[in-house]
Protein backbone atom coordinates (compact mmCIF):
# COMPACT_ATOMS: atom_id res chain seq x y z
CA UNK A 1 0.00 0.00 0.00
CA UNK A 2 2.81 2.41 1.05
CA UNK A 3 3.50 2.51 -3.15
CA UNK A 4 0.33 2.76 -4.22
CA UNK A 5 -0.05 5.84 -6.34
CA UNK A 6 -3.86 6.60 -6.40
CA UNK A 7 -3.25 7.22 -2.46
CA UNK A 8 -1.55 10.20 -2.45
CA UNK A 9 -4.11 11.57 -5.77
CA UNK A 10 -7.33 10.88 -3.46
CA UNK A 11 -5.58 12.67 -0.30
CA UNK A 12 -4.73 14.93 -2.64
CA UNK A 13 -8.26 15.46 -3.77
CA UNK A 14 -9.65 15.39 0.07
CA UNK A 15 -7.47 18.19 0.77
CA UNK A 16 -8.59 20.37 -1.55
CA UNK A 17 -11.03 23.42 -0.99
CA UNK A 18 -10.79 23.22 2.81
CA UNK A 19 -11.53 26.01 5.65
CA UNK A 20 -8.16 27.46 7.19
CA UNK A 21 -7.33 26.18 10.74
CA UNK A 22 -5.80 27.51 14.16
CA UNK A 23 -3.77 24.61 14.26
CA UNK A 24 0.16 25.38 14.15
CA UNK A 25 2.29 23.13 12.78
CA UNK A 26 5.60 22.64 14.39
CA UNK A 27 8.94 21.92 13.12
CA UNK A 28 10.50 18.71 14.03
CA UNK A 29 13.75 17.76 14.12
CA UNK A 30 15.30 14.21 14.28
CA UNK A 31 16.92 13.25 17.55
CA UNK A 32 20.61 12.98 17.20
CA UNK A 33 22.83 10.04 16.96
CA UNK A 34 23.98 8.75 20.62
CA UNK A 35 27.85 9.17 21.24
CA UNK A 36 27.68 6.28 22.72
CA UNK A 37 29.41 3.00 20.26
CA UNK A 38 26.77 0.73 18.86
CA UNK A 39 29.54 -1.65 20.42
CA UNK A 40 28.29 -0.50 24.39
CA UNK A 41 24.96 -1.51 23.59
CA UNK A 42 22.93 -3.88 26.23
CA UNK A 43 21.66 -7.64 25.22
CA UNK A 44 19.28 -8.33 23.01
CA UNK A 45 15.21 -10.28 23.82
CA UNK A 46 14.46 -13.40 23.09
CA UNK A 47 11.63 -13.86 21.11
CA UNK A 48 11.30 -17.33 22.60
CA UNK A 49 10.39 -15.76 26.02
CA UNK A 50 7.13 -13.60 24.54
CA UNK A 51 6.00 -16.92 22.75
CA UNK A 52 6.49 -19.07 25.92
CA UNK A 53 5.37 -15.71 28.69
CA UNK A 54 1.83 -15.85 26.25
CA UNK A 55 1.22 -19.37 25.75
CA UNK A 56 -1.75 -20.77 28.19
CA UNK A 57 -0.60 -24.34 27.16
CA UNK A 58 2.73 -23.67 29.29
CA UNK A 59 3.12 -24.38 32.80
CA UNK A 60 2.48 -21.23 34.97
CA UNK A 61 5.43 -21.37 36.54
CA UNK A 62 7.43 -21.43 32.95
CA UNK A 63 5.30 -18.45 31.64
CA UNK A 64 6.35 -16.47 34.81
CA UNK A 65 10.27 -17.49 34.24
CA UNK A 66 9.88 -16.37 30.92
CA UNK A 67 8.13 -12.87 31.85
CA UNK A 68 10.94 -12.25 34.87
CA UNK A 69 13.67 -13.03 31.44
CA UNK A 70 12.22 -10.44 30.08
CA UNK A 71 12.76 -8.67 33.08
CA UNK A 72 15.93 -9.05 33.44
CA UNK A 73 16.73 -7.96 29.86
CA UNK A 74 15.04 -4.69 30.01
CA UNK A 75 17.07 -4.46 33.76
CA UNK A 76 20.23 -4.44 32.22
CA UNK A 77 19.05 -1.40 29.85
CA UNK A 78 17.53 0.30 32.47
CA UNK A 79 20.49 0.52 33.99
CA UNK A 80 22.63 1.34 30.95
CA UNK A 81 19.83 4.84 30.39
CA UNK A 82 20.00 5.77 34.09
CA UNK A 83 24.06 6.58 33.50
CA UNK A 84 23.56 8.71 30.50
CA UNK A 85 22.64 12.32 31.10
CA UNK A 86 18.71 12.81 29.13
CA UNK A 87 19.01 14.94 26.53
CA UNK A 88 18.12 15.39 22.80
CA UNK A 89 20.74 12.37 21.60
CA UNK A 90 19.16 9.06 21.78
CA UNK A 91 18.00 7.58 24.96
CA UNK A 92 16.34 4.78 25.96
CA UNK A 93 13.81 3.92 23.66
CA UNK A 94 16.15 4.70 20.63
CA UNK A 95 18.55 2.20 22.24
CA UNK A 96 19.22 -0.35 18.99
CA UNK A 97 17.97 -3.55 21.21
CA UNK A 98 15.58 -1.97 22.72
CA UNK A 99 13.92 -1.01 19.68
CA UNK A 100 14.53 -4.33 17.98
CA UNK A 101 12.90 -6.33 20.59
CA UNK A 102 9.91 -3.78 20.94
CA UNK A 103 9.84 -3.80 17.40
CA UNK A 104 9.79 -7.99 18.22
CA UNK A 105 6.45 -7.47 20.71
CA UNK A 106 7.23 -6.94 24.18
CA UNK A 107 5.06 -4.41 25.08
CA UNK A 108 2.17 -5.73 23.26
CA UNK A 109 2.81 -9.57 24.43
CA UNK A 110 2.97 -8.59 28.28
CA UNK A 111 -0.06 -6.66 27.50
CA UNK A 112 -1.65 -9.47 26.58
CA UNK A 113 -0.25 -11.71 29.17
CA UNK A 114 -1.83 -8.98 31.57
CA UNK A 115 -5.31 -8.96 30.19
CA UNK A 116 -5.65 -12.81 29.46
CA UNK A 117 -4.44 -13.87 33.17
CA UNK A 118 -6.57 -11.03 35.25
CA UNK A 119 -9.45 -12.79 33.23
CA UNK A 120 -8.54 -16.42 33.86
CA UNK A 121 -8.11 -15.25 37.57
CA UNK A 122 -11.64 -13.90 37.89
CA UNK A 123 -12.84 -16.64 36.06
CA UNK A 124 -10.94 -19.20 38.34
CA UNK A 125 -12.49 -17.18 41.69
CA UNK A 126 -15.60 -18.09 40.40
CA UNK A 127 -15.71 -21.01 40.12
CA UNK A 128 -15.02 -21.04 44.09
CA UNK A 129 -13.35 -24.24 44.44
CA UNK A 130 -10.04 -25.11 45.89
CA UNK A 131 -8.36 -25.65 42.16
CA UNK A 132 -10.11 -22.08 41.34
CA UNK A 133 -7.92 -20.87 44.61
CA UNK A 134 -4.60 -22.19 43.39
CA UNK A 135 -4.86 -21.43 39.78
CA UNK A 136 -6.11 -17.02 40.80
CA UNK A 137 -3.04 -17.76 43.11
CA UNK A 138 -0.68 -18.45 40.31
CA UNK A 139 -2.38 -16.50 37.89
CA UNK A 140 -1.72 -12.94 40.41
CA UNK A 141 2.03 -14.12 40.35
CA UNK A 142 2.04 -13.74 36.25
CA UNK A 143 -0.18 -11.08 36.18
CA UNK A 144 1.81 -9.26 38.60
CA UNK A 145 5.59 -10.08 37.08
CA UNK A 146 4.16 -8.60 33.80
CA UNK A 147 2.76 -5.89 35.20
CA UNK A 148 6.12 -5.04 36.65
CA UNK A 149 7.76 -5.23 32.91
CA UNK A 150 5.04 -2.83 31.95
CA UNK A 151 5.72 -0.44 34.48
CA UNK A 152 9.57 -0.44 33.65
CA UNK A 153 8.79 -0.35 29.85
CA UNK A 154 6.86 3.01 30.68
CA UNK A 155 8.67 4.52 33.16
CA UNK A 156 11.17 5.38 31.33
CA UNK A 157 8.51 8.11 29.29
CA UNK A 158 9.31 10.64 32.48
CA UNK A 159 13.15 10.59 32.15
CA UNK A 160 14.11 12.19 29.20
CA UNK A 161 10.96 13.66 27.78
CA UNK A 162 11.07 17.48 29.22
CA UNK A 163 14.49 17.77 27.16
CA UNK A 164 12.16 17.01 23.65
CA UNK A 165 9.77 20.42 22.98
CA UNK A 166 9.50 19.23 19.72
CA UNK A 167 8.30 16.10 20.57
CA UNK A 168 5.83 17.38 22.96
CA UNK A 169 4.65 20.11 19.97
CA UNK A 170 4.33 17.13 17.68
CA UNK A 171 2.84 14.75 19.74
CA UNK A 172 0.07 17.24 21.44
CA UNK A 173 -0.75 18.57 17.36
CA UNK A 174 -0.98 15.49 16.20
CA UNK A 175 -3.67 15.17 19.07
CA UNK A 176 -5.60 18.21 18.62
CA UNK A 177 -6.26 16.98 14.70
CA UNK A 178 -6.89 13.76 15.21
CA UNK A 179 -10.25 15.26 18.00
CA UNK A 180 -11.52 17.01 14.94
CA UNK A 181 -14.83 16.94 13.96
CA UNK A 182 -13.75 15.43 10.70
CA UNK A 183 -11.46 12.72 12.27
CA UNK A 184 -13.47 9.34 11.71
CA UNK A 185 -12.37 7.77 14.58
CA UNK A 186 -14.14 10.99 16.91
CA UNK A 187 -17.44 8.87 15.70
CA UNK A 188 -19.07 5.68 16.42
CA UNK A 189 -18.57 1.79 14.68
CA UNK A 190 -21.22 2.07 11.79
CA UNK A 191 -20.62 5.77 11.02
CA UNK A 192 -19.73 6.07 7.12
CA UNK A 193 -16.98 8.22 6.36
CA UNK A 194 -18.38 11.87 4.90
CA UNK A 195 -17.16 13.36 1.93
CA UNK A 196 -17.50 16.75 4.04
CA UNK A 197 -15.54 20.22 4.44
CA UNK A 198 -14.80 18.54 8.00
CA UNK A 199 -13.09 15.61 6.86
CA UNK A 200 -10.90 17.21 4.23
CA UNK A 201 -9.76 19.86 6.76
CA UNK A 202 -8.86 16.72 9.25
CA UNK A 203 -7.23 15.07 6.24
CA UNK A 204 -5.28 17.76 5.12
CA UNK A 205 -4.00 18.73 8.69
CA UNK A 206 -2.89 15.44 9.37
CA UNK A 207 -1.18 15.09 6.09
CA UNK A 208 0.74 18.59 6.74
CA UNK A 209 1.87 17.08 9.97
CA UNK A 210 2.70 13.22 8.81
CA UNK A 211 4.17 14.37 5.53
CA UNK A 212 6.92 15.70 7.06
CA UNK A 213 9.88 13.40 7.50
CA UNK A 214 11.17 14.67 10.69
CA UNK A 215 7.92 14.27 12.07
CA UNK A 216 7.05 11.07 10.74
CA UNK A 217 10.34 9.69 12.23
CA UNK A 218 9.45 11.15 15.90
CA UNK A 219 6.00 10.44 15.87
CA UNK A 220 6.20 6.73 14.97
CA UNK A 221 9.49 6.25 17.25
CA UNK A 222 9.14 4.27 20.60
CA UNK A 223 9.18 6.91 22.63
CA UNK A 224 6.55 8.96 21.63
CA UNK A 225 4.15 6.15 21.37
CA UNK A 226 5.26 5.25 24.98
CA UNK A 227 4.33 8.94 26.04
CA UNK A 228 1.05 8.64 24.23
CA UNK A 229 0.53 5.38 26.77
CA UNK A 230 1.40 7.06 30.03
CA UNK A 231 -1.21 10.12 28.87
CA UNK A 232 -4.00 7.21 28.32
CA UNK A 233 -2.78 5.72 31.85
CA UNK A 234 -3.25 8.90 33.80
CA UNK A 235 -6.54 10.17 31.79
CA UNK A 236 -7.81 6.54 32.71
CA UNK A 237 -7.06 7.22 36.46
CA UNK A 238 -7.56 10.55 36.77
CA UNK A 239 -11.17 9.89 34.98
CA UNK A 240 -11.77 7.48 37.85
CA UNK A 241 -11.50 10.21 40.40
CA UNK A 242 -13.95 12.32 38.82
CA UNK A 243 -15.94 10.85 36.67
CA UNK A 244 -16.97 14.38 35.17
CA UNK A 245 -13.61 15.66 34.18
CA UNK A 246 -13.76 16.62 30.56
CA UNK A 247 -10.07 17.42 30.32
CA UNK A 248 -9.29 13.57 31.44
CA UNK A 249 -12.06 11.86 28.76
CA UNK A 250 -10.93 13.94 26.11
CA UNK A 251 -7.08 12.71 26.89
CA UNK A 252 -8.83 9.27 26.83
CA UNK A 253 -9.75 9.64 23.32
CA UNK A 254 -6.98 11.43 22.25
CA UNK A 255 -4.30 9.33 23.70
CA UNK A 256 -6.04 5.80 22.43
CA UNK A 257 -6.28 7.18 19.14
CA UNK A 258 -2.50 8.16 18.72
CA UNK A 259 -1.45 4.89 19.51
CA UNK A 260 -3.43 3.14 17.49
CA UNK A 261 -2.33 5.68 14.38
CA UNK A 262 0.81 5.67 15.67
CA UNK A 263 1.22 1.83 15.67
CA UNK A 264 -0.07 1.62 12.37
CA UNK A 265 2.32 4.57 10.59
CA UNK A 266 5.43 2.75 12.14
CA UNK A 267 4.84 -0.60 10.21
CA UNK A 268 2.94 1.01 6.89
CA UNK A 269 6.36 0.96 4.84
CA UNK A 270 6.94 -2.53 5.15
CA UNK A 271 10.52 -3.75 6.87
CA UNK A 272 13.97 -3.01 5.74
CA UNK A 273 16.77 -5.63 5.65
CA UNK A 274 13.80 -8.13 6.98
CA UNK A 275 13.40 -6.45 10.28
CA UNK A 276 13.39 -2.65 10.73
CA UNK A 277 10.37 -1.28 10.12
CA UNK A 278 9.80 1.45 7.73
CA UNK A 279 7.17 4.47 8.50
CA UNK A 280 4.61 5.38 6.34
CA UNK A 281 1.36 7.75 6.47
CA UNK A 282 -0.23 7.44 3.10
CA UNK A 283 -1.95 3.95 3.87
CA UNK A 284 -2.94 4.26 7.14
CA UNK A 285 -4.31 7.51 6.54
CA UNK A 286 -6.53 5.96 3.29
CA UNK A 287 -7.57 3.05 5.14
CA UNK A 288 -8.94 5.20 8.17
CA UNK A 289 -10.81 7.53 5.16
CA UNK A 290 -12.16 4.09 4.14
CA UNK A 291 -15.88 2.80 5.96
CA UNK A 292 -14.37 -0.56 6.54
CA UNK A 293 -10.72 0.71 7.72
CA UNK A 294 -12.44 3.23 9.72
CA UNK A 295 -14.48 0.86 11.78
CA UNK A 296 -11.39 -1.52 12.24
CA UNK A 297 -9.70 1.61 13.59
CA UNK A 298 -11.79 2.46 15.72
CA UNK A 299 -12.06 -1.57 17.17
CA UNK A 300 -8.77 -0.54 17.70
CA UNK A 301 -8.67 2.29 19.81
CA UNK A 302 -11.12 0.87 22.03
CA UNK A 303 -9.14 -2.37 22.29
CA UNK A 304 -6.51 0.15 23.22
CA UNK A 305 -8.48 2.06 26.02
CA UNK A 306 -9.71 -1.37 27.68
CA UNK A 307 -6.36 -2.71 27.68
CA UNK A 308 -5.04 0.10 29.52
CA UNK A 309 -7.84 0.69 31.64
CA UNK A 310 -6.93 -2.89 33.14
CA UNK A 311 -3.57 -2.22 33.21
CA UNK A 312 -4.14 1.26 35.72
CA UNK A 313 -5.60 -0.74 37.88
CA UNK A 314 -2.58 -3.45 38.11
CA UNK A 315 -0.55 -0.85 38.39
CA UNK A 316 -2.29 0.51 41.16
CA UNK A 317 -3.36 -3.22 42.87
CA UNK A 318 0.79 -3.95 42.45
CA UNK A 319 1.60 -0.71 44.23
CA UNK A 320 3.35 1.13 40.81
CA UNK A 321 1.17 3.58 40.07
CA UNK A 322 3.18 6.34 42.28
CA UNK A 323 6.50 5.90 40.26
CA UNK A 324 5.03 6.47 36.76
CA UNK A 325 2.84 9.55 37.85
CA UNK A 326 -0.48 7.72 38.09
C-alpha cells in the first residue's frame, strides 16, 4: 500500500477546498545520533520468552520465568539509560535492542499476558473451588511479574521527555487533529466516512503534519508512542476520580487514538533488511478515510483504552502507580 499511487491523488483530492485552521504546525527535528558506540549496547530479547510468557498451554510457573527473562533484559538497559545524562541524543527507547525487541512485541505480548491472566483469575475465583484458589493464586504471580515489565517499559517516558519540545509540539498537534470533527475515529462503529468540508480539513491537517519526515520519524518512534501510553494511563485514572472531568475523557480519546495511528504509521512501509520497520502515512491515513478501515480503527482504539484501563488498575493493585505519575 505504502507505493500505491492513487493514495496520495485521493488525499490529494480530500485536501482540496478546505476552511483554514488555528492549528500550528511545528517543526521537528530528528533526535541525534547517541555518542555512545553501537559496540556498548545492552543484550538483546528473546523472542522465545514472549512466545512461551503468552502461551496458556505452558506451565504457569514457565510463563512467569519467561516474563521475569524479560525482566531481566530490560534491567540491564535500564540501567545502561539511568548513567547517561537525558538529553536530545538518543535515549532509551532509541537504544538499537531496545527497539529491535519492541519492534519484536514486548510491550504488546505482556499486554496481553496482563489482560488474558486477570481474566482467567476472575474466572478461576468463580468457580469457588479449591483448584479455582490455586490457579487465581498463580495467575496474580504472572499477572503481577508482567505488570512489573510494563511499568519499567513506561517509566522510562518521564526521564528524558522534558528535554524534547519538539516532541511534545508534535505529539500534542498530532492530538488536537486527530479530536476534529472530521477525524473518523471521533465517531461511532457504523458511522460512514463523509465526503464533508470537515473531513478534508482533518485530512489535510494530518497530512501537513505526517508528511513531514522529521515528524514522521518522531512520531512513529518508541518513545513517543510510549508517552502517548502514560497520557492514556493517567486520563484513565484521573477519569476514575472524577468521573466528570472533561479534560481527562478527552485525553482518553486522544491518547487511544494516537497509539493506534501511531502503531499503524510505524509498520505502513513494510521492513527493511527483513526487520526494521519502515514508516509510512499514506496507507494508514486511506484506510482510516475508508468505511471498513475506519471501523477496524476504531475496534482498535477501544481495544486500546480497555487494555489500559486494566492495566491502571494493576498498576495501582501492584503498588506502581506512584513511580510512573499515576
Amino acid at each position: 500500500g505504502a507505493s500505491n499511487p492513487e493514495i496520495p491523488r485521493r488525499i490529494k483530492h480530500l485536501k482540496a477546498k478546505i476552511r483554514p485552521s488555528n492549528i500550528h504546525v511545528p517543526k521537528a527535528k530528528v533526535p541525534t545520533k547517541s555518542d555512545v558506540s553501537s559496540t556498548s549496547t545492552g543484550p538483546a530479547g528473546d523472542p522465545k520468552w514472549l512466545l512461551t510468557a503468552k502461551s496458556p498451554g505452558e506451565p504457569v510457573a514457565a510463563r512467569i520465568a519467561a516474563v521475569n527473562q524479560v525482566g531481566g533484559w530490560l534491567q540491564s538497559h535500564l540501567e545502561r539509560a539511568i548513567r547517561k545524562t537525558p538529553g536530545e541524543s538518543e535515549w532509551f527507547f532509541e537504544d538499537k535492542e531496545v527497539v529491535a525487541y519492541l519492534d519484536a512485541g514486548v510491550y504488546g505480548s505482556m499486554l496481553d499476558v496482563l489482560t488474558h491472566t486477570v481474566w482467567s483469575i476472575i474466572d478461576a475465583e468463580q468457580k469457588g473451588t479449591e483448584e479455582g484458589a490455586l490457579k487465581a493464586k498463580a495467575g496474580a504471580d504472572l499477572a503481577g511479574a508482567a505488570a512489573g515489565v510494563l511499568h519499567n517499559l513506561i517509566h522510562p517516558s518521564l526521564r528524558a521527555w522534558n528535554t524534547r519540545g519538539q516532541t511534545q509540539a508534535l505529539l500534542m498537534t498530532l492530538q488536537q487533529v486527530l479530536q476534529m470533527p472530521g477525524c473518523p475515529l471521533m465517531h461511532e462503529k457504523g458511522v460512514k466516512v463523509q465526503q464533508s468540508d470537515e473531513v478534508r480539513q482533518f485530512t489535510a491537517l494530518a497530512a501537513k503534519i505526517l508528511s513531514n519526515p522529521g515528524a514522521l520519524a518522531v512520531l512513529t518512534g518508541h518513545h513517543t508512542i510510549a508517552r502517548a501510553r502514560l497520557q492514556l494511563l493517567r486520563a484513565i485514572v484521573q477519569n476514575g476520580k472524577k468521573a466528570t472531568d472533561e479534560k481527562a475523557t478527552a485525553q482518553l480519546r486522544q491518547s487511544s487514538m494516537a497509539v493506534v495511528l501511531l502503531q499503524r504509521c510505524r509498520v505502513a512501509g513494510g521492513y527493511v533488511d527483513g526487520s526494521n520497520p519502515a514508516p509510512a502515512w499514506e496507507p494508514v491515513l486511506d484506510r482510516l478515510l475508508d468505511d471498513e478501515g475506519a471501523d477496524e480503527m476504531r475496534a482498535e482504539v477501544e481495544a486500546v483504552f480497555e487494555q489500559h484501563n486494566l492495566l491502571a488498575s494493576a498498576f495501582v493493585k501492584f503498588g506502581f502507580e506512584g513511580s510512573v505519575g499515576l
